[in-house]
PDB file of N, CA and C in Angstrom:
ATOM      1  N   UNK A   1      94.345  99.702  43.005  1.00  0.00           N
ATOM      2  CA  UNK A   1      95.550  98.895  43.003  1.00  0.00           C
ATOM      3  C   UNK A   1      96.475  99.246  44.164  1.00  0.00           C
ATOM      4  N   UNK A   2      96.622 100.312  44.477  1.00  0.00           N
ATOM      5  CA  UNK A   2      97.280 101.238  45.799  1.00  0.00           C
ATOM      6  C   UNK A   2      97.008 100.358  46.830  1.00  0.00           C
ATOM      7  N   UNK A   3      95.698  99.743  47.008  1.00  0.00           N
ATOM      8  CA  UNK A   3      95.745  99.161  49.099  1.00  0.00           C
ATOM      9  C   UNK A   3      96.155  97.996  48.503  1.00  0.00           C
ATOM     10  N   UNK A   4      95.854  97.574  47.624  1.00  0.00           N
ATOM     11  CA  UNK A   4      96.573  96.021  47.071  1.00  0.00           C
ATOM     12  C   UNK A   4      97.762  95.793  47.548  1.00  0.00           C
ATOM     13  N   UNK A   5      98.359  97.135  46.585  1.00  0.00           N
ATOM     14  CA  UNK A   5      99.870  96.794  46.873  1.00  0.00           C
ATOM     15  C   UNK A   5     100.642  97.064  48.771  1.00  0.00           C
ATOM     16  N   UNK A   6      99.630  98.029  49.070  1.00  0.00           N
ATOM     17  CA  UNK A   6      99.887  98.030  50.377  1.00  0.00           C
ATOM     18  C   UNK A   6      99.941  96.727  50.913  1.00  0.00           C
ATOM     19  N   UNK A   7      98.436  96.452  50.480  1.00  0.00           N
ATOM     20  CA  UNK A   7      97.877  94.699  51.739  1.00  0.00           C
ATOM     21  C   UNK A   7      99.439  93.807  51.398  1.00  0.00           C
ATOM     22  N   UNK A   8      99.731  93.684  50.724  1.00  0.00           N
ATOM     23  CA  UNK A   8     101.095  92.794  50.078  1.00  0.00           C
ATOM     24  C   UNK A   8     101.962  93.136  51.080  1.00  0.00           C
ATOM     25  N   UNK A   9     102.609  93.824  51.113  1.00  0.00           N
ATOM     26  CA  UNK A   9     103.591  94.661  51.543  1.00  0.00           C
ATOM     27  C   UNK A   9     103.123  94.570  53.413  1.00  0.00           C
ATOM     28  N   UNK A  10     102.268  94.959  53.874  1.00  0.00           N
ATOM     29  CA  UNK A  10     101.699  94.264  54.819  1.00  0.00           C
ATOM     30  C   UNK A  10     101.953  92.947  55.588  1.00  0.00           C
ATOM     31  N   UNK A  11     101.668  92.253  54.338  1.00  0.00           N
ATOM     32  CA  UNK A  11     101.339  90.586  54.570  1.00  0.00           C
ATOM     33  C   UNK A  11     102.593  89.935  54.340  1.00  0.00           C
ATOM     34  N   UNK A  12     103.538  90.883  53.581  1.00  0.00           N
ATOM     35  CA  UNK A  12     104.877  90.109  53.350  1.00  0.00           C
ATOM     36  C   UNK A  12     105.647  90.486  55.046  1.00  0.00           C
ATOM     37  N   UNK A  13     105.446  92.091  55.119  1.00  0.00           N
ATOM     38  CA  UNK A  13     106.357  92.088  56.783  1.00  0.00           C
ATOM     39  C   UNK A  13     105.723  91.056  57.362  1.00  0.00           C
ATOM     40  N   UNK A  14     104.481  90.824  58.128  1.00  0.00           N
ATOM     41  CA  UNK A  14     103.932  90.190  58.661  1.00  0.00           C
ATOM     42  C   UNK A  14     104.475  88.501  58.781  1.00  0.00           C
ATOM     43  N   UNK A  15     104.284  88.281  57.832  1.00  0.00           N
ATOM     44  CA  UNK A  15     105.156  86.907  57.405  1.00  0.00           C
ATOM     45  C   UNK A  15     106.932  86.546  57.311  1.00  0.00           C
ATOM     46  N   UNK A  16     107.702  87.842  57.496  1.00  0.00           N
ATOM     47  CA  UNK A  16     108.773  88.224  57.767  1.00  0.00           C
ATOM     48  C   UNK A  16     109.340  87.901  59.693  1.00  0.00           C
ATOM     49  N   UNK A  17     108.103  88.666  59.906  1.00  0.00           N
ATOM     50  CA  UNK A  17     107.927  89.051  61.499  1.00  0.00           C
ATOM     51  C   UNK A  17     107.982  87.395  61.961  1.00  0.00           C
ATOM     52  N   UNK A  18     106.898  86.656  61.901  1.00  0.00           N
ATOM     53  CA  UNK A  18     106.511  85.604  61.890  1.00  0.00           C
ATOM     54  C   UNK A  18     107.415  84.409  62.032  1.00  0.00           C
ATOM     55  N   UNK A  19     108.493  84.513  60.687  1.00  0.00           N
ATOM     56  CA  UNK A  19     109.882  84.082  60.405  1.00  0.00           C
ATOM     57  C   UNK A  19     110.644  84.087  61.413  1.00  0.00           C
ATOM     58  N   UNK A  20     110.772  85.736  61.286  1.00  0.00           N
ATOM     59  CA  UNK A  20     112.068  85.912  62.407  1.00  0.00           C
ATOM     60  C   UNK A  20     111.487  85.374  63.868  1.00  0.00           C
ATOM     61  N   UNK A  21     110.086  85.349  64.433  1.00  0.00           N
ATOM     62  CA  UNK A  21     110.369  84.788  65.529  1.00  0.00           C
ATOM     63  C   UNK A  21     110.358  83.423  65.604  1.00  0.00           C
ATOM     64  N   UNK A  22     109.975  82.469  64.631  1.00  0.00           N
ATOM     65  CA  UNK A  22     109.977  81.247  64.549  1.00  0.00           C
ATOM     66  C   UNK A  22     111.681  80.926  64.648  1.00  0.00           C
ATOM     67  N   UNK A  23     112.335  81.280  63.878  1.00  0.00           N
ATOM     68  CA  UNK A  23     113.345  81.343  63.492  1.00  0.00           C
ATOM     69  C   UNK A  23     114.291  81.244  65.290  1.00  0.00           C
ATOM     70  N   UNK A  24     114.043  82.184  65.971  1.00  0.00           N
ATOM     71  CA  UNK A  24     114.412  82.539  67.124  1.00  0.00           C
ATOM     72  C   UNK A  24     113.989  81.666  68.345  1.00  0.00           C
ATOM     73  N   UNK A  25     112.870  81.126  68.056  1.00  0.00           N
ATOM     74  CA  UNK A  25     112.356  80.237  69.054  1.00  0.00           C
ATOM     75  C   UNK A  25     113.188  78.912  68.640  1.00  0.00           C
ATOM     76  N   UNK A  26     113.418  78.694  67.870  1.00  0.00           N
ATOM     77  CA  UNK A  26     114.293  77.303  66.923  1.00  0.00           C
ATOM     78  C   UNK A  26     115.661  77.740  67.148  1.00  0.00           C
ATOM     79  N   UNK A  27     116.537  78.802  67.430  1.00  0.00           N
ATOM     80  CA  UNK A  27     117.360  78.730  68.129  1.00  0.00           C
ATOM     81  C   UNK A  27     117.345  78.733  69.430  1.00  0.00           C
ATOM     82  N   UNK A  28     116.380  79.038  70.305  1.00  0.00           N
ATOM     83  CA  UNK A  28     116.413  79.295  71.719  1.00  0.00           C
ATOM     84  C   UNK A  28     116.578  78.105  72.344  1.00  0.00           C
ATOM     85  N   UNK A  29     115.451  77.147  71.812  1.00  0.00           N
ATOM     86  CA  UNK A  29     115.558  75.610  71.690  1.00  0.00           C
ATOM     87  C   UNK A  29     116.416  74.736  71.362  1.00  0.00           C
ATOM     88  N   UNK A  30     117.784  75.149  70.327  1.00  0.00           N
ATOM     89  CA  UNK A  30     118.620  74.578  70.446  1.00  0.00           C
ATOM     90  C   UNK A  30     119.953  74.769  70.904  1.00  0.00           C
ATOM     91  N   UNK A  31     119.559  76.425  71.510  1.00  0.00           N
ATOM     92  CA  UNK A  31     120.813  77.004  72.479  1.00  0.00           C
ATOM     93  C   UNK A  31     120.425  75.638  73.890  1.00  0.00           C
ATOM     94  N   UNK A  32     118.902  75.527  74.229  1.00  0.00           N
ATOM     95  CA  UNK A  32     118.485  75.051  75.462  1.00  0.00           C
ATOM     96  C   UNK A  32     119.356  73.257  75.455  1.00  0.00           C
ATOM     97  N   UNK A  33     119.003  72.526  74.482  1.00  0.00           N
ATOM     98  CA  UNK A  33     119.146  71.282  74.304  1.00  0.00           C
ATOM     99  C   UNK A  33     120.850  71.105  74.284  1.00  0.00           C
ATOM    100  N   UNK A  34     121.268  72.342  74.034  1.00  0.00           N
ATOM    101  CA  UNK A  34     122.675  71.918  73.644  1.00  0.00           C
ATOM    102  C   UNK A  34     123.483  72.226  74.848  1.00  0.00           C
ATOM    103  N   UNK A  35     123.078  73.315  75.876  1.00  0.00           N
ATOM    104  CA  UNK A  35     123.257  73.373  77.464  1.00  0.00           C
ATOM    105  C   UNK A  35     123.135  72.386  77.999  1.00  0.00           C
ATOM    106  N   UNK A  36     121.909  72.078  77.865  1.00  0.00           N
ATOM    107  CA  UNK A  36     121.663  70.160  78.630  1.00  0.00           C
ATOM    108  C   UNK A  36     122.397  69.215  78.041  1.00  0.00           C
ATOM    109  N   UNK A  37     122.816  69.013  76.905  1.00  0.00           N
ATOM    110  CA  UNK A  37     124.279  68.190  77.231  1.00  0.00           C
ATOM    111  C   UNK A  37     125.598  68.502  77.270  1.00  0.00           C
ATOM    112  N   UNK A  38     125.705  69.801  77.316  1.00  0.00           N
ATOM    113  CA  UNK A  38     127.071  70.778  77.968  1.00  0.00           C
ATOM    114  C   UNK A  38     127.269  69.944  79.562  1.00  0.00           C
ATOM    115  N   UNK A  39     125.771  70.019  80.186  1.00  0.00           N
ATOM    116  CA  UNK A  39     125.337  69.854  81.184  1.00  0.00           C
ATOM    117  C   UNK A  39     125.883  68.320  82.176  1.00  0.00           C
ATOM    118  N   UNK A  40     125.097  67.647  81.315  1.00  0.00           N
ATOM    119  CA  UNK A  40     124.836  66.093  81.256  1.00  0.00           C
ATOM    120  C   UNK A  40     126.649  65.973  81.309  1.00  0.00           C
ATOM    121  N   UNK A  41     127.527  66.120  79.940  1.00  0.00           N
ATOM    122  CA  UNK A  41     128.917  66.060  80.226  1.00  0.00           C
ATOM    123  C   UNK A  41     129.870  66.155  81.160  1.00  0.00           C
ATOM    124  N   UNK A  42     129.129  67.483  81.620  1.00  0.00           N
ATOM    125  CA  UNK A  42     130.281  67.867  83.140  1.00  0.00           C
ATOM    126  C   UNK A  42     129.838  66.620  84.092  1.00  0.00           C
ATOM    127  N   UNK A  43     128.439  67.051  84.252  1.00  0.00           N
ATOM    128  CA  UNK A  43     128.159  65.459  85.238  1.00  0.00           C
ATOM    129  C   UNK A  43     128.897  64.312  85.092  1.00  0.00           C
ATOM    130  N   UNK A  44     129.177  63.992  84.412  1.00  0.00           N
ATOM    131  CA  UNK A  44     129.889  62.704  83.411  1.00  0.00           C
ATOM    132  C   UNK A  44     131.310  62.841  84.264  1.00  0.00           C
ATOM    133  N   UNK A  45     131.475  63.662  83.570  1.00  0.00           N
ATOM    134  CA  UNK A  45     133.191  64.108  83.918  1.00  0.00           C
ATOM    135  C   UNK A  45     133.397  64.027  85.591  1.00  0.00           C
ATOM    136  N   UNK A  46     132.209  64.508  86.055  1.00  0.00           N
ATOM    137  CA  UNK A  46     132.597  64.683  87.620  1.00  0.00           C
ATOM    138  C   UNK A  46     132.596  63.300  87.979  1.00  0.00           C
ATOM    139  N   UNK A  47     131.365  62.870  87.644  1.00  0.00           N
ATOM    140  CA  UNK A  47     130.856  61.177  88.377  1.00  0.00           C
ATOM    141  C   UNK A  47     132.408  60.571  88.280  1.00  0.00           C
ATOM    142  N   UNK A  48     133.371  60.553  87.114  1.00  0.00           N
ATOM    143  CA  UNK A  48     133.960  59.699  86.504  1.00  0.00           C
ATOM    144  C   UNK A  48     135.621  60.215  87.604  1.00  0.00           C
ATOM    145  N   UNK A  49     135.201  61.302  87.905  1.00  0.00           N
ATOM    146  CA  UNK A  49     136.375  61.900  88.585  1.00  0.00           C
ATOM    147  C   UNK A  49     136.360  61.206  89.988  1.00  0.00           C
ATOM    148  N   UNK A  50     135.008  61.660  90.632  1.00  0.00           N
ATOM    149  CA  UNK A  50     134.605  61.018  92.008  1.00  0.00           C
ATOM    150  C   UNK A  50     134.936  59.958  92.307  1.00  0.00           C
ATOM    151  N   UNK A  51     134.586  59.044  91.038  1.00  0.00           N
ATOM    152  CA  UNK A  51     134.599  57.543  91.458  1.00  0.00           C
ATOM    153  C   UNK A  51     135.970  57.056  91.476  1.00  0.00           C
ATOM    154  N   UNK A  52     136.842  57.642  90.442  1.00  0.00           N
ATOM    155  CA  UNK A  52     138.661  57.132  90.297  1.00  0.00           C
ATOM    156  C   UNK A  52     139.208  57.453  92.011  1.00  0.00           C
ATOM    157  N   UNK A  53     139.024  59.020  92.235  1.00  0.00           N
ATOM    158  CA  UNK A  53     139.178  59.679  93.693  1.00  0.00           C
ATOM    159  C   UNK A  53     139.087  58.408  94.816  1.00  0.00           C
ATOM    160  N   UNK A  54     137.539  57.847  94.623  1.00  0.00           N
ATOM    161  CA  UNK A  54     137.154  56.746  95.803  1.00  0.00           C
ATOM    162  C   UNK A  54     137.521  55.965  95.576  1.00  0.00           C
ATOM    163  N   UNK A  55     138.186  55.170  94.621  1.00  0.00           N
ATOM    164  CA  UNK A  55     138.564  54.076  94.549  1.00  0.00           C
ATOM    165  C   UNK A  55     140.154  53.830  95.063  1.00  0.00           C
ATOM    166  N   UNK A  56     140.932  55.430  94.776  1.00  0.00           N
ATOM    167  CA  UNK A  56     142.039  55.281  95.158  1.00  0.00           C
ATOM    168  C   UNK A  56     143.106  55.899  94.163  1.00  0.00           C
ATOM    169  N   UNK A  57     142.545  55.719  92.965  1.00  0.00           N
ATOM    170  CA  UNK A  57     143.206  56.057  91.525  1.00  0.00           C
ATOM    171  C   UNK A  57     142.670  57.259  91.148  1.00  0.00           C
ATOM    172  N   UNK A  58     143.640  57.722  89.935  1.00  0.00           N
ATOM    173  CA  UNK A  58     143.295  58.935  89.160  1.00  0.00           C
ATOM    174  C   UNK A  58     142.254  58.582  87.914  1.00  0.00           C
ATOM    175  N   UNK A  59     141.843  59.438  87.239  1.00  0.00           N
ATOM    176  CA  UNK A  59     141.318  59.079  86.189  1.00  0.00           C
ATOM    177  C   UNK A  59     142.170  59.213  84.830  1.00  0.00           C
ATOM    178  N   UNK A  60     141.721  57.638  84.263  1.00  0.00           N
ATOM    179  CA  UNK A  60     142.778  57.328  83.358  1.00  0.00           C
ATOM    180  C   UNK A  60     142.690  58.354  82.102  1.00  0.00           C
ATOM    181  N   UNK A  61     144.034  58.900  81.667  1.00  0.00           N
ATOM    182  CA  UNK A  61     144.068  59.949  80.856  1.00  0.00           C
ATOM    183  C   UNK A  61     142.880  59.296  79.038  1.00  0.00           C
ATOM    184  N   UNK A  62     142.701  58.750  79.168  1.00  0.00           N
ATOM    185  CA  UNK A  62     141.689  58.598  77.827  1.00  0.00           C
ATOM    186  C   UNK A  62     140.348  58.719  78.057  1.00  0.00           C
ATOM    187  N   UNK A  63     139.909  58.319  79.342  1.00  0.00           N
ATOM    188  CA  UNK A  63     138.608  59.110  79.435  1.00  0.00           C
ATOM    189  C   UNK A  63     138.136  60.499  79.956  1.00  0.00           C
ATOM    190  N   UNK A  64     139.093  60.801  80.235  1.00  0.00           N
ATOM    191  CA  UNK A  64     139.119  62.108  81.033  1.00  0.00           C
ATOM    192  C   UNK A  64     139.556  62.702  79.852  1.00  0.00           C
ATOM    193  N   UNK A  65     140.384  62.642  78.622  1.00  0.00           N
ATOM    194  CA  UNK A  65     140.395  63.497  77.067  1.00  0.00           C
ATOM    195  C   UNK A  65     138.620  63.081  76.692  1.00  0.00           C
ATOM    196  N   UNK A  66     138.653  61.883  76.564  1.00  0.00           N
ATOM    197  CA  UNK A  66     136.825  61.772  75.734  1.00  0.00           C
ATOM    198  C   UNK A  66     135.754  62.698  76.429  1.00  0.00           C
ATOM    199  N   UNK A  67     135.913  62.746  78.039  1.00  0.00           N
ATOM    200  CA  UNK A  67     134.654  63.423  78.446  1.00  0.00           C
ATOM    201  C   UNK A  67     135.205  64.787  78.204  1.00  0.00           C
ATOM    202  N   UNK A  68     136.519  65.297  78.405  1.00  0.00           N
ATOM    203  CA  UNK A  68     136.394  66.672  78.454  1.00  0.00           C
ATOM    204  C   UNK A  68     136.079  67.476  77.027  1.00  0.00           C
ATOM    205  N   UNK A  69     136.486  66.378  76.106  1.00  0.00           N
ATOM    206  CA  UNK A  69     136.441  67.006  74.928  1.00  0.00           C
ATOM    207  C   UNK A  69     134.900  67.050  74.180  1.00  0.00           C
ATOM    208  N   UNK A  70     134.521  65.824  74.867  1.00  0.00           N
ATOM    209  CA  UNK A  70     132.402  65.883  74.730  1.00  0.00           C
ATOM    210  C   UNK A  70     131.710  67.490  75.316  1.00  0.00           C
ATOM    211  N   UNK A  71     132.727  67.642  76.960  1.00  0.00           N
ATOM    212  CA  UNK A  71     131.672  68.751  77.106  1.00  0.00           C
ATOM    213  C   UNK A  71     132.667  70.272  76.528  1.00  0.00           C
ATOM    214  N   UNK A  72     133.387  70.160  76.367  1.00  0.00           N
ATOM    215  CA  UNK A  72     134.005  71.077  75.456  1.00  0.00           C
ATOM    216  C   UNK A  72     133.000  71.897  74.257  1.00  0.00           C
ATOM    217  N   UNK A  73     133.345  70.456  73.525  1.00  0.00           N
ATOM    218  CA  UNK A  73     132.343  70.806  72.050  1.00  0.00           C
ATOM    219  C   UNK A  73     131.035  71.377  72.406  1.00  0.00           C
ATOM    220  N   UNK A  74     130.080  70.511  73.180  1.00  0.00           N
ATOM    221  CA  UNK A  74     128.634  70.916  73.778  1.00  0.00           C
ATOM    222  C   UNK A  74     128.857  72.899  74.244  1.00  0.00           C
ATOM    223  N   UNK A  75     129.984  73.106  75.124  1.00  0.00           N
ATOM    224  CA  UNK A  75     129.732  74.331  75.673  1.00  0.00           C
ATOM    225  C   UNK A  75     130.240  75.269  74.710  1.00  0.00           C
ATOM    226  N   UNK A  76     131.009  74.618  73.802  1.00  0.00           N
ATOM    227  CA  UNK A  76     131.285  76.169  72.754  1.00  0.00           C
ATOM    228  C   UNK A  76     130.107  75.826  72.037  1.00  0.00           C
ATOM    229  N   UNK A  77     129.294  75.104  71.560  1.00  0.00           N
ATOM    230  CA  UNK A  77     128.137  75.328  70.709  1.00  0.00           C
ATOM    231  C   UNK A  77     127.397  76.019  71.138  1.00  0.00           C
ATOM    232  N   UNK A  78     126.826  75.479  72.659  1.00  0.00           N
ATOM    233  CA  UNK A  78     125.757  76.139  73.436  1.00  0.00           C
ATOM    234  C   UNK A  78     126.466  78.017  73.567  1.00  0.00           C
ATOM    235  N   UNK A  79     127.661  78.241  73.498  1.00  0.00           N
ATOM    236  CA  UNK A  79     128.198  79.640  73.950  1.00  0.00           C
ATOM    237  C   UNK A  79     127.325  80.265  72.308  1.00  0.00           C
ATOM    238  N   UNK A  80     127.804  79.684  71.591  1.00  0.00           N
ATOM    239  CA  UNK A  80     127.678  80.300  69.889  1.00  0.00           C
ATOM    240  C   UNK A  80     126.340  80.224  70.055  1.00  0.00           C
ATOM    241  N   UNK A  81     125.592  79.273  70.040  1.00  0.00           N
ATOM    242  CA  UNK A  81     124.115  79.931  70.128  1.00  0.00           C
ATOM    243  C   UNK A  81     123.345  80.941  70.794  1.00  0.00           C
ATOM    244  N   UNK A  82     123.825  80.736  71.874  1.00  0.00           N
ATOM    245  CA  UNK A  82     123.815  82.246  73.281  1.00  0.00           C
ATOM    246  C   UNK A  82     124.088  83.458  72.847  1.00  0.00           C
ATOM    247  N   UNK A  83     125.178  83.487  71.592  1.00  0.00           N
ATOM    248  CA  UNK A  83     125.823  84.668  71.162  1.00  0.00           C
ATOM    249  C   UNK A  83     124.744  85.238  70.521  1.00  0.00           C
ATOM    250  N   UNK A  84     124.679  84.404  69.384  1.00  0.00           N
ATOM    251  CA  UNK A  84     123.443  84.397  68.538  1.00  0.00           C
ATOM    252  C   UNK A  84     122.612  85.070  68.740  1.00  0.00           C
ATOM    253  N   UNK A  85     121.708  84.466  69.645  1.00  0.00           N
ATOM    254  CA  UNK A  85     120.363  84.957  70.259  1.00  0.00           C
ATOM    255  C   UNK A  85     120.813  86.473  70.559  1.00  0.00           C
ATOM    256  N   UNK A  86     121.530  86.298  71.711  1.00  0.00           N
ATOM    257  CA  UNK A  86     121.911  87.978  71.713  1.00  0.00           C
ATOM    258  C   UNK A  86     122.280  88.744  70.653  1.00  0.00           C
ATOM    259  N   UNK A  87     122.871  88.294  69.796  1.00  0.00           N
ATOM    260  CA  UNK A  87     123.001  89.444  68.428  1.00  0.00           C
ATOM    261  C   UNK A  87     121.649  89.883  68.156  1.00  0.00           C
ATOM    262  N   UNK A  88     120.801  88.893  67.898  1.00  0.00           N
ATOM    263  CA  UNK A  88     119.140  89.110  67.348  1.00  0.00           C
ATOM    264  C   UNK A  88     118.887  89.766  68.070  1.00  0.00           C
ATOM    265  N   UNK A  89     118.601  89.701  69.466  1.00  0.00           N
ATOM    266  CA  UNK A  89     118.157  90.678  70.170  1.00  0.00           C
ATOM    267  C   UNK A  89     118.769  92.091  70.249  1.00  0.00           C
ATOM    268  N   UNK A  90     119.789  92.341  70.143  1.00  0.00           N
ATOM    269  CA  UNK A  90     120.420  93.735  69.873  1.00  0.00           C
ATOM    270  C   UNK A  90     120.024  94.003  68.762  1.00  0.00           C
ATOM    271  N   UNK A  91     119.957  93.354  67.408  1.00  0.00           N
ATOM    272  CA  UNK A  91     119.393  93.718  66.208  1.00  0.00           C
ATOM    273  C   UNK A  91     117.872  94.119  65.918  1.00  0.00           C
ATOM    274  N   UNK A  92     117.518  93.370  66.911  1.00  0.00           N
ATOM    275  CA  UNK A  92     116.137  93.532  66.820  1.00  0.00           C
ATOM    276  C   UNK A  92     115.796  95.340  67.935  1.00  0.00           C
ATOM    277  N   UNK A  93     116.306  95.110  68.889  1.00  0.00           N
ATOM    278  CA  UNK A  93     116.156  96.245  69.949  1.00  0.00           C
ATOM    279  C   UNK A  93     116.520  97.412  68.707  1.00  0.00           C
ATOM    280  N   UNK A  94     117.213  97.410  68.268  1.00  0.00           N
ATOM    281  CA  UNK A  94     118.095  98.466  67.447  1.00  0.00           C
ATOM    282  C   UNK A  94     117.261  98.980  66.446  1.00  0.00           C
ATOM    283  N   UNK A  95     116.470  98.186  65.607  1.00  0.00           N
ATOM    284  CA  UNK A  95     115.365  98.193  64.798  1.00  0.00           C
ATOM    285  C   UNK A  95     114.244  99.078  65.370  1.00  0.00           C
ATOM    286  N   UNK A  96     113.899  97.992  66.334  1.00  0.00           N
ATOM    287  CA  UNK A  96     112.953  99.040  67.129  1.00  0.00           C
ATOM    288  C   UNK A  96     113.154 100.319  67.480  1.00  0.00           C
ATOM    289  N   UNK A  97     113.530 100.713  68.106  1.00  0.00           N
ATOM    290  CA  UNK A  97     114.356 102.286  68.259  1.00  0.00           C
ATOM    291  C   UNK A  97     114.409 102.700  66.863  1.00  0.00           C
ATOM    292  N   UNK A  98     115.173 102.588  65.900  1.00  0.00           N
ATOM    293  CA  UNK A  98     114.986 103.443  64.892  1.00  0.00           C
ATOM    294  C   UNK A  98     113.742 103.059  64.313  1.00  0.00           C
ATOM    295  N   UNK A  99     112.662 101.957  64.049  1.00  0.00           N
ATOM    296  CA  UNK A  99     111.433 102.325  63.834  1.00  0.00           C
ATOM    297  C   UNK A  99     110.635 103.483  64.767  1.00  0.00           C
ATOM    298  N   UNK A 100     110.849 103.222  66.128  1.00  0.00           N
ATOM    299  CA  UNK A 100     109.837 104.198  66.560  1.00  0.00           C
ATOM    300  C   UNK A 100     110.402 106.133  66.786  1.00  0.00           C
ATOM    301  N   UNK A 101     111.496 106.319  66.714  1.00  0.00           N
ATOM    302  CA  UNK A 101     112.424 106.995  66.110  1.00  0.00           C
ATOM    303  C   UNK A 101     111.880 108.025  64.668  1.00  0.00           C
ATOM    304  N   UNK A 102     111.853 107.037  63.933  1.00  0.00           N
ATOM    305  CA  UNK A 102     111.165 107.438  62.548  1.00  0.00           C
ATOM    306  C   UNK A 102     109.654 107.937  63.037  1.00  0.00           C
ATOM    307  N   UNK A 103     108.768 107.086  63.770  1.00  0.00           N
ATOM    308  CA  UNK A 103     107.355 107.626  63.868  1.00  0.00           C
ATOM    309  C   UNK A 103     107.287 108.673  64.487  1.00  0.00           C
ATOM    310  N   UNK A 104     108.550 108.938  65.809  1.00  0.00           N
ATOM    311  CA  UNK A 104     108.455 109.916  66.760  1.00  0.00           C
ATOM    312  C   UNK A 104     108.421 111.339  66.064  1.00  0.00           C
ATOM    313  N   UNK A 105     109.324 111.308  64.977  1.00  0.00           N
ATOM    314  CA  UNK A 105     109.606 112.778  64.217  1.00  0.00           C
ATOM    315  C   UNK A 105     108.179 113.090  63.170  1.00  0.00           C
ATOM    316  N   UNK A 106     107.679 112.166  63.128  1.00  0.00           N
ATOM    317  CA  UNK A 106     106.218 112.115  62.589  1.00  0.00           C
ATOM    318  C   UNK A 106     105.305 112.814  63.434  1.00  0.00           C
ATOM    319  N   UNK A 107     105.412 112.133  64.378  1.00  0.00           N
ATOM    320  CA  UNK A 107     103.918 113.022  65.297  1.00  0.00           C
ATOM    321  C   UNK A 107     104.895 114.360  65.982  1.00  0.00           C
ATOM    322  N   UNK A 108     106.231 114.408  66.168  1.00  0.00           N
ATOM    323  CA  UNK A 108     106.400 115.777  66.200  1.00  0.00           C
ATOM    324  C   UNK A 108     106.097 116.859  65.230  1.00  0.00           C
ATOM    325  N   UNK A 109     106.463 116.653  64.077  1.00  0.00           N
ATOM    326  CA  UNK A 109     106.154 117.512  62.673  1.00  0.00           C
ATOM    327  C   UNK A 109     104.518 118.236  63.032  1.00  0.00           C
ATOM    328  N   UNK A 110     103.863 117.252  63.155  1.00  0.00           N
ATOM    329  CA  UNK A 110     102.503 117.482  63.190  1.00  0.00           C
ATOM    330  C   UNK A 110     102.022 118.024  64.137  1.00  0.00           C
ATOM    331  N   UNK A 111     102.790 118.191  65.542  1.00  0.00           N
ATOM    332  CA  UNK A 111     102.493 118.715  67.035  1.00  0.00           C
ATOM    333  C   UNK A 111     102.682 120.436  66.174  1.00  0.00           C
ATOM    334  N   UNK A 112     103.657 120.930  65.635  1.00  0.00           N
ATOM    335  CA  UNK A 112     103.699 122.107  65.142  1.00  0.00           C
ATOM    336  C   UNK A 112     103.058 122.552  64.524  1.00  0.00           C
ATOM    337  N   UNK A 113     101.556 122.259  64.249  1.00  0.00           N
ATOM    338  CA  UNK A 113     100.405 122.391  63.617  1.00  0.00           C
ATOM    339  C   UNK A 113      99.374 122.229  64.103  1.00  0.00           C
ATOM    340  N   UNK A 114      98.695 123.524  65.420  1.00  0.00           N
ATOM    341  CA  UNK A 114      97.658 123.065  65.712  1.00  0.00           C
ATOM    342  C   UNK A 114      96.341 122.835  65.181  1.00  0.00           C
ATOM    343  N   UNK A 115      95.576 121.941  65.767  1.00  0.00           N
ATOM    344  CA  UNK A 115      94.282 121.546  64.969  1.00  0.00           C
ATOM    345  C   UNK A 115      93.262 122.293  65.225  1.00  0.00           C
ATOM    346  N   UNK A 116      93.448 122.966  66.108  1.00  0.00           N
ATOM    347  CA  UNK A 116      92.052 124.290  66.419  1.00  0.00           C
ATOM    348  C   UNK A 116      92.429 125.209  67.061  1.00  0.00           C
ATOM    349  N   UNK A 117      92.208 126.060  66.486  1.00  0.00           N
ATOM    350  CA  UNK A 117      92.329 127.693  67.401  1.00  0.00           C
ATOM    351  C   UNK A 117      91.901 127.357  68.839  1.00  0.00           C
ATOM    352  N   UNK A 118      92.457 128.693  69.592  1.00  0.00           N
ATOM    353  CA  UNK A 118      92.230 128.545  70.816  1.00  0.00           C
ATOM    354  C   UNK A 118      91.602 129.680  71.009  1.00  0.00           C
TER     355      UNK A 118
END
């Protein structure tokens, strides 16, 4: 019953692991999509600036609130997802280190025990 419960325990990190990077790729992807219309906006905003400039005029205060406030929203989302990702990754880095941390004091213990006379 012992490797059973191991294999479980196994198969549950495993499927954990799995998660978390799915999970991470599904934000990376929507940190990406949400840059590109952070993106797309400013363009907007500029084209719309350029063209008032050449024509002679300013740009009329209601579209110049609509676009700025389009790429507004887009770049604090895209910032919050950016954050995101980086938290995971510090969380994750952090993990690591104290997993291998834990193994390191393992194979030290055991270095103090040689395996054959000399």
């Amino acid at each position: 019953m012992a490797i059973l419960d191991r294999l479980k325990q196994e198969l549950d990190r495993a499927g954990k692991v799995a998660q978390d990077a799915f999970d991470d790729g599904k934000t990376r992807l929507e940190a990406f999509r949400t840059r590109q219309l952070a993106d797309k906006a400013a363009q907007s905003l500029g084209y719309a600036v350029y063209r008032a400039r050449k024509s002679g005029s300013d740009l009329d205060a209601a579209t110049y609130d609509r676009l700025r406030a389009t790429l507004e929203t887009h770049d604090t989302e895209a910032a919050r997802l950016e954050a995101e990702i980086e938290l995971r990754r510090q969380q994750s880095a952090a993990s690591r280190s104290t997993g291998s941390t834990a193994s390191g004091e393992t194979a030290s213990s055991s270095a103090d025990y040689p395996s054959s006379p000399s």
